[in-house]
N, C-alpha and C. Protein backbone atom coordinates (compact mmCIF):
# COMPACT_ATOMS: atom_id res chain seq x y z
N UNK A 1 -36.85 63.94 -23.38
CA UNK A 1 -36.32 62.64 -23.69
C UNK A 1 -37.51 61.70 -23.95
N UNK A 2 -37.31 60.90 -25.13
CA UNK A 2 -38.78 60.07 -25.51
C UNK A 2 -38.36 58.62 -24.43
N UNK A 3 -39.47 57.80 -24.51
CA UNK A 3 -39.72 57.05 -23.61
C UNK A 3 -38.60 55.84 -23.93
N UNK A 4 -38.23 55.45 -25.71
CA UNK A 4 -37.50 55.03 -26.16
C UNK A 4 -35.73 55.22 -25.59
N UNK A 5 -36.05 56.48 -25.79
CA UNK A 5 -34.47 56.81 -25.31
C UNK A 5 -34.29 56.26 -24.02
N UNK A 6 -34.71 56.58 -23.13
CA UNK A 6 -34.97 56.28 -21.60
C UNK A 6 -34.69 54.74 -21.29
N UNK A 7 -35.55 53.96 -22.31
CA UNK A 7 -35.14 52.39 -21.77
C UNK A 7 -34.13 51.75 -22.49
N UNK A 8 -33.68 52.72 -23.44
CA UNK A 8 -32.57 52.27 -24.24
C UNK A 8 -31.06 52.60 -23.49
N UNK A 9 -31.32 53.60 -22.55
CA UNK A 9 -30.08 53.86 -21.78
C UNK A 9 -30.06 53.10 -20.65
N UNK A 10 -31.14 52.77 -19.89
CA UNK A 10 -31.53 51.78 -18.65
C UNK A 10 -31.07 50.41 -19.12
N UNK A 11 -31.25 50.01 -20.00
CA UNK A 11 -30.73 48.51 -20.88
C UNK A 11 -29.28 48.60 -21.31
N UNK A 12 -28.90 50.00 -22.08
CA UNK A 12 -27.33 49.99 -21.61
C UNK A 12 -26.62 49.99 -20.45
N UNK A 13 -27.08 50.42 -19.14
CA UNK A 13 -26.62 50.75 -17.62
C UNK A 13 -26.36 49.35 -17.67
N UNK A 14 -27.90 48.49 -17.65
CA UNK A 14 -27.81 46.64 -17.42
C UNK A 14 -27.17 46.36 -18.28
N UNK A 15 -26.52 46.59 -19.35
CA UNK A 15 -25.51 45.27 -20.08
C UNK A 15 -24.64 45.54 -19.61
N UNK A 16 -23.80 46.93 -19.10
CA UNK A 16 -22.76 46.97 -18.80
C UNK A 16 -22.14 46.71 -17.41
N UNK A 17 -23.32 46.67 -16.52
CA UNK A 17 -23.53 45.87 -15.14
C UNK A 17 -22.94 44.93 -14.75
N UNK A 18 -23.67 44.02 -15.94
CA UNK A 18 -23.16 42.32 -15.89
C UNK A 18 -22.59 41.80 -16.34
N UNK A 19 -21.72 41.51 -15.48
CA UNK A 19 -20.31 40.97 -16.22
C UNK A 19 -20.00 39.36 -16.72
N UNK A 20 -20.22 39.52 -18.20
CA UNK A 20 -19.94 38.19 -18.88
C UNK A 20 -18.92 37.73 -19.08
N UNK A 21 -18.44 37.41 -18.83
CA UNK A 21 -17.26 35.99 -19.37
C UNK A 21 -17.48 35.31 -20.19
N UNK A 22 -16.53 34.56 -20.44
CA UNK A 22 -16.64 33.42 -22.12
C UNK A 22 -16.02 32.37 -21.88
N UNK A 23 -16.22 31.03 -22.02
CA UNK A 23 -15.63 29.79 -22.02
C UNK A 23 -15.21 29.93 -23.47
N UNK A 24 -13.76 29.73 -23.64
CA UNK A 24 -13.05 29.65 -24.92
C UNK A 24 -12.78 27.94 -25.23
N UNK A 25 -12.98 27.31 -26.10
CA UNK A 25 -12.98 25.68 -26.31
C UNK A 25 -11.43 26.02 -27.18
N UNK A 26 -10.34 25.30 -27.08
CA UNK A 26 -8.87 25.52 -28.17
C UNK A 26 -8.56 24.33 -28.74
N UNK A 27 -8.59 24.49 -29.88
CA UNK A 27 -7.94 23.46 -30.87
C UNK A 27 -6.82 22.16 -29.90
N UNK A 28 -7.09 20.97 -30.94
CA UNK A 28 -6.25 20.08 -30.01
C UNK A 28 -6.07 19.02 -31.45
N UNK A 29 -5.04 18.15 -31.38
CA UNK A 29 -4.51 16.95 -32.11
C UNK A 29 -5.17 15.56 -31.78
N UNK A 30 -6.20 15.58 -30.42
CA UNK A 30 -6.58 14.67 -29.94
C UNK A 30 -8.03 13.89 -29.54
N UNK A 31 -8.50 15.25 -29.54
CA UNK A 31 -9.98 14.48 -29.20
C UNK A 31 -10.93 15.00 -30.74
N UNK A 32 -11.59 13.61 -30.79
CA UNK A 32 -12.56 13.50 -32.37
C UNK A 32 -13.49 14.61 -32.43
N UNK A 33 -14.12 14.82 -33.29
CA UNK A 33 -15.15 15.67 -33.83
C UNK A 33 -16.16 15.63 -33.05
N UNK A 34 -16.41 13.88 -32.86
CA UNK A 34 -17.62 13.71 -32.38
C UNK A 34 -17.94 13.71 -31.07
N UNK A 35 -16.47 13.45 -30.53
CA UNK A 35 -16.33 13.74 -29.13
C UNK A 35 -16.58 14.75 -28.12
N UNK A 36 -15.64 16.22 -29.15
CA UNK A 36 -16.06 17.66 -29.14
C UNK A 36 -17.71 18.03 -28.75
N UNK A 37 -18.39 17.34 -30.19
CA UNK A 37 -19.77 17.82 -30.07
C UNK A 37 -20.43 17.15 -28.68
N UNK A 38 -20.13 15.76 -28.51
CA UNK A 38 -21.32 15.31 -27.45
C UNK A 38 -20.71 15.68 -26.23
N UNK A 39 -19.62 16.46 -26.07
CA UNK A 39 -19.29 17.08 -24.64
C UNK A 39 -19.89 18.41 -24.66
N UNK A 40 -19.79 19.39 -25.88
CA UNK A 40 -20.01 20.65 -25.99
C UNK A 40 -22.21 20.58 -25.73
N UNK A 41 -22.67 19.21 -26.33
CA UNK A 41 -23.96 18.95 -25.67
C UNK A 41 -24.46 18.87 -24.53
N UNK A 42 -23.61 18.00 -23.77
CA UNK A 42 -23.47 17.64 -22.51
C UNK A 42 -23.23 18.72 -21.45
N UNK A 43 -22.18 19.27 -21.63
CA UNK A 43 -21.70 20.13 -20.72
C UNK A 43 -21.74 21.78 -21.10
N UNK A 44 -22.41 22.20 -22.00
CA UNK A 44 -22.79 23.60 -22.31
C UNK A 44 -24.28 23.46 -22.86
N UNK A 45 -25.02 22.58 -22.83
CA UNK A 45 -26.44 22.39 -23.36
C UNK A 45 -26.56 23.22 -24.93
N UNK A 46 -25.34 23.00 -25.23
CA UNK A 46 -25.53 22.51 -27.01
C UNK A 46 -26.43 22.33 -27.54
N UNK A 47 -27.12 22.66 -28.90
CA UNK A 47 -28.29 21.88 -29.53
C UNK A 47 -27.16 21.12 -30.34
N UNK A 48 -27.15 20.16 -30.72
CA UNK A 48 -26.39 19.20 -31.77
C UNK A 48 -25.99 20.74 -32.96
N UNK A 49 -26.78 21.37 -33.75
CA UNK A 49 -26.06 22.13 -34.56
C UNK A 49 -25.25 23.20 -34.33
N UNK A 50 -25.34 23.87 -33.00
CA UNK A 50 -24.61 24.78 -32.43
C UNK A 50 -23.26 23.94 -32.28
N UNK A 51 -23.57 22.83 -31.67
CA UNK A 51 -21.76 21.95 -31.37
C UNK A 51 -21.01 21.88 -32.32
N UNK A 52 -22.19 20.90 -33.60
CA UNK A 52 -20.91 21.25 -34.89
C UNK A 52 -20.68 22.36 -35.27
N UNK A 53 -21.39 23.59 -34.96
CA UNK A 53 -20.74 24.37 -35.62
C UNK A 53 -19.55 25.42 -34.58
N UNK A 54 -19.62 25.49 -33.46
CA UNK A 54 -18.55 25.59 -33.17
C UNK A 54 -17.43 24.69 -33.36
N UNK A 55 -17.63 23.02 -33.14
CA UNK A 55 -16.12 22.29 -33.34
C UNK A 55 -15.55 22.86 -34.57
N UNK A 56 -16.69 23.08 -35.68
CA UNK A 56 -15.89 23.29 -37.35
C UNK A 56 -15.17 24.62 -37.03
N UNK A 57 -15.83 25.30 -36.37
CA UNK A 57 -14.81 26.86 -35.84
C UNK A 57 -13.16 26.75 -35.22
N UNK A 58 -13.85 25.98 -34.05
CA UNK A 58 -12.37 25.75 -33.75
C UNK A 58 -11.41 25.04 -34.14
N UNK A 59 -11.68 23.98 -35.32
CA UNK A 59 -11.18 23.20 -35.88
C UNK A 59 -10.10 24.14 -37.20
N UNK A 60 -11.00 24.75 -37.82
CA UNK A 60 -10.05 25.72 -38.54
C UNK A 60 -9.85 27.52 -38.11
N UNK A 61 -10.26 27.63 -36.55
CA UNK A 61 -9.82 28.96 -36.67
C UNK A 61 -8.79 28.63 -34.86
N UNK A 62 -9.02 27.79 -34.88
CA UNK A 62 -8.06 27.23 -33.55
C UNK A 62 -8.94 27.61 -31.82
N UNK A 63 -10.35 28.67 -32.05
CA UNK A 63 -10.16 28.59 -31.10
C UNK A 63 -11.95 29.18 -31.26
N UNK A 64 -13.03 29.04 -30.29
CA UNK A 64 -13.97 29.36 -30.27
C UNK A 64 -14.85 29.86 -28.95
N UNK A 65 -15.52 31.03 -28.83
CA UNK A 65 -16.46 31.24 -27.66
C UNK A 65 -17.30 29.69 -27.52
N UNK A 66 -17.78 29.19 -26.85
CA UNK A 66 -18.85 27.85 -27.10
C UNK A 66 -19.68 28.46 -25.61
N UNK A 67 -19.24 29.28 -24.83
CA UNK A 67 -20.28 29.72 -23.92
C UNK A 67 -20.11 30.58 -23.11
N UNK A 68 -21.37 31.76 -23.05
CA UNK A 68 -21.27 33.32 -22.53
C UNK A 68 -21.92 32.95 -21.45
N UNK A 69 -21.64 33.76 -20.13
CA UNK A 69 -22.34 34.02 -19.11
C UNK A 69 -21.33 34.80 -17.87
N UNK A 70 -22.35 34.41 -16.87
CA UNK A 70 -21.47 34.71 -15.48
C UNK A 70 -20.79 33.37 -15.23
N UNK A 71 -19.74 34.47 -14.27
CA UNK A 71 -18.23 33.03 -14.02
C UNK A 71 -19.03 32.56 -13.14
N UNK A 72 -19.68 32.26 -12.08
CA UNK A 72 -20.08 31.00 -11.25
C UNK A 72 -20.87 30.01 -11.80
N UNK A 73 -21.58 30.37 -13.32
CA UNK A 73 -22.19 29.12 -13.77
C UNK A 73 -21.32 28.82 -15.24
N UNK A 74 -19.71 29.60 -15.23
CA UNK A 74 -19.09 29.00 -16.03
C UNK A 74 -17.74 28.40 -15.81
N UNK A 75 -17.34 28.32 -14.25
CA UNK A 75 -16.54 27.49 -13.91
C UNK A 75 -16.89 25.93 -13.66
N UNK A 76 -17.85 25.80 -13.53
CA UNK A 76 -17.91 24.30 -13.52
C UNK A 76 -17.92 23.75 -14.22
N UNK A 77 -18.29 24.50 -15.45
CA UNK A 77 -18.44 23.75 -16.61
C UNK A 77 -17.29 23.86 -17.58
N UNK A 78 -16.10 24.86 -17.08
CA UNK A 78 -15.27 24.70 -17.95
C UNK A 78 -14.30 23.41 -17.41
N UNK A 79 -14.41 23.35 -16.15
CA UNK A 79 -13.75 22.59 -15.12
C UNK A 79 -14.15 21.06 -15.66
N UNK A 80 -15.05 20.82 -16.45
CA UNK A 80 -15.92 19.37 -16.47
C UNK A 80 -15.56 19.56 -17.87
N UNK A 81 -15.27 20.05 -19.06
CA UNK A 81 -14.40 20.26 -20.25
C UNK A 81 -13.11 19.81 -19.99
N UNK A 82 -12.49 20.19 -19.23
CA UNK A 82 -11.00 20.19 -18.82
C UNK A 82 -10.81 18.58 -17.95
N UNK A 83 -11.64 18.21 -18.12
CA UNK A 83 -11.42 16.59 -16.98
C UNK A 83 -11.60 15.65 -18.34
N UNK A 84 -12.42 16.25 -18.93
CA UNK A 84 -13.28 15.64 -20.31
C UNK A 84 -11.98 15.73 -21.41
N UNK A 85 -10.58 15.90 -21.02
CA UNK A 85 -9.40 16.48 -21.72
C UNK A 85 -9.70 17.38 -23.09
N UNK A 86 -10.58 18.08 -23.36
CA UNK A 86 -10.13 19.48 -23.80
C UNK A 86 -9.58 20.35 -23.40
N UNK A 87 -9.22 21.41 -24.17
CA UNK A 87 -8.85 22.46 -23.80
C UNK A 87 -9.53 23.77 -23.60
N UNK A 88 -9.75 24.26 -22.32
CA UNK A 88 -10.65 25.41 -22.29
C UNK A 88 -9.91 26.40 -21.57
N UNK A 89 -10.73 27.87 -21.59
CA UNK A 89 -10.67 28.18 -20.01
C UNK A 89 -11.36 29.42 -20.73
N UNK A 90 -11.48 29.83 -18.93
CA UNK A 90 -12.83 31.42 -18.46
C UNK A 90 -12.02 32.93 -19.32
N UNK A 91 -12.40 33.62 -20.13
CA UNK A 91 -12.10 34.73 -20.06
C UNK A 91 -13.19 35.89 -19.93
């Protein structure tokens, strides 16, 4: 087995280890564009072009990942979305 193979299976063991979750952001009738972005800044550390370009996602596909990780550093923040009246939640 080359040395390649070896850390390429050790790096598959670790992705499949850790278990990611996704904050899903869902389409809404109510909160602005701009609103979207400076929360998705605020509360997922957004760069300004990542925000618009998820709001334009969810805007015409109804619904967007806006942030991967582990659930203990993605409940609070979906929790602080959801006060912020969007619509989110953990999957």
């Amino acid at each position: 087995m080359s040395t390649i193979e070896k850390i390429q299976e050790e790096l598959d063991v670790l992705v499949q280890e850790t278990s990611q979750h996704e904050i899903i952001l869902y389409n809404d009738d109510v909160n602005t564009f701009d609103f979207v972005i400076d929360s998705l800044i605020d509360v997922c550390d957004h760069t300004l072009e990542q925000a618009e370009q998820c709001t334009i996602l969810v805007h015409y596909k109804g619904k967007c990942a806006v942030k991967t990780g582990e659930y203990k550093d993605l409940e609070p923040r979906c929790s602080r979305l959801l006060e912020l009246g969007l619509s989110a939640e953990i999957v």
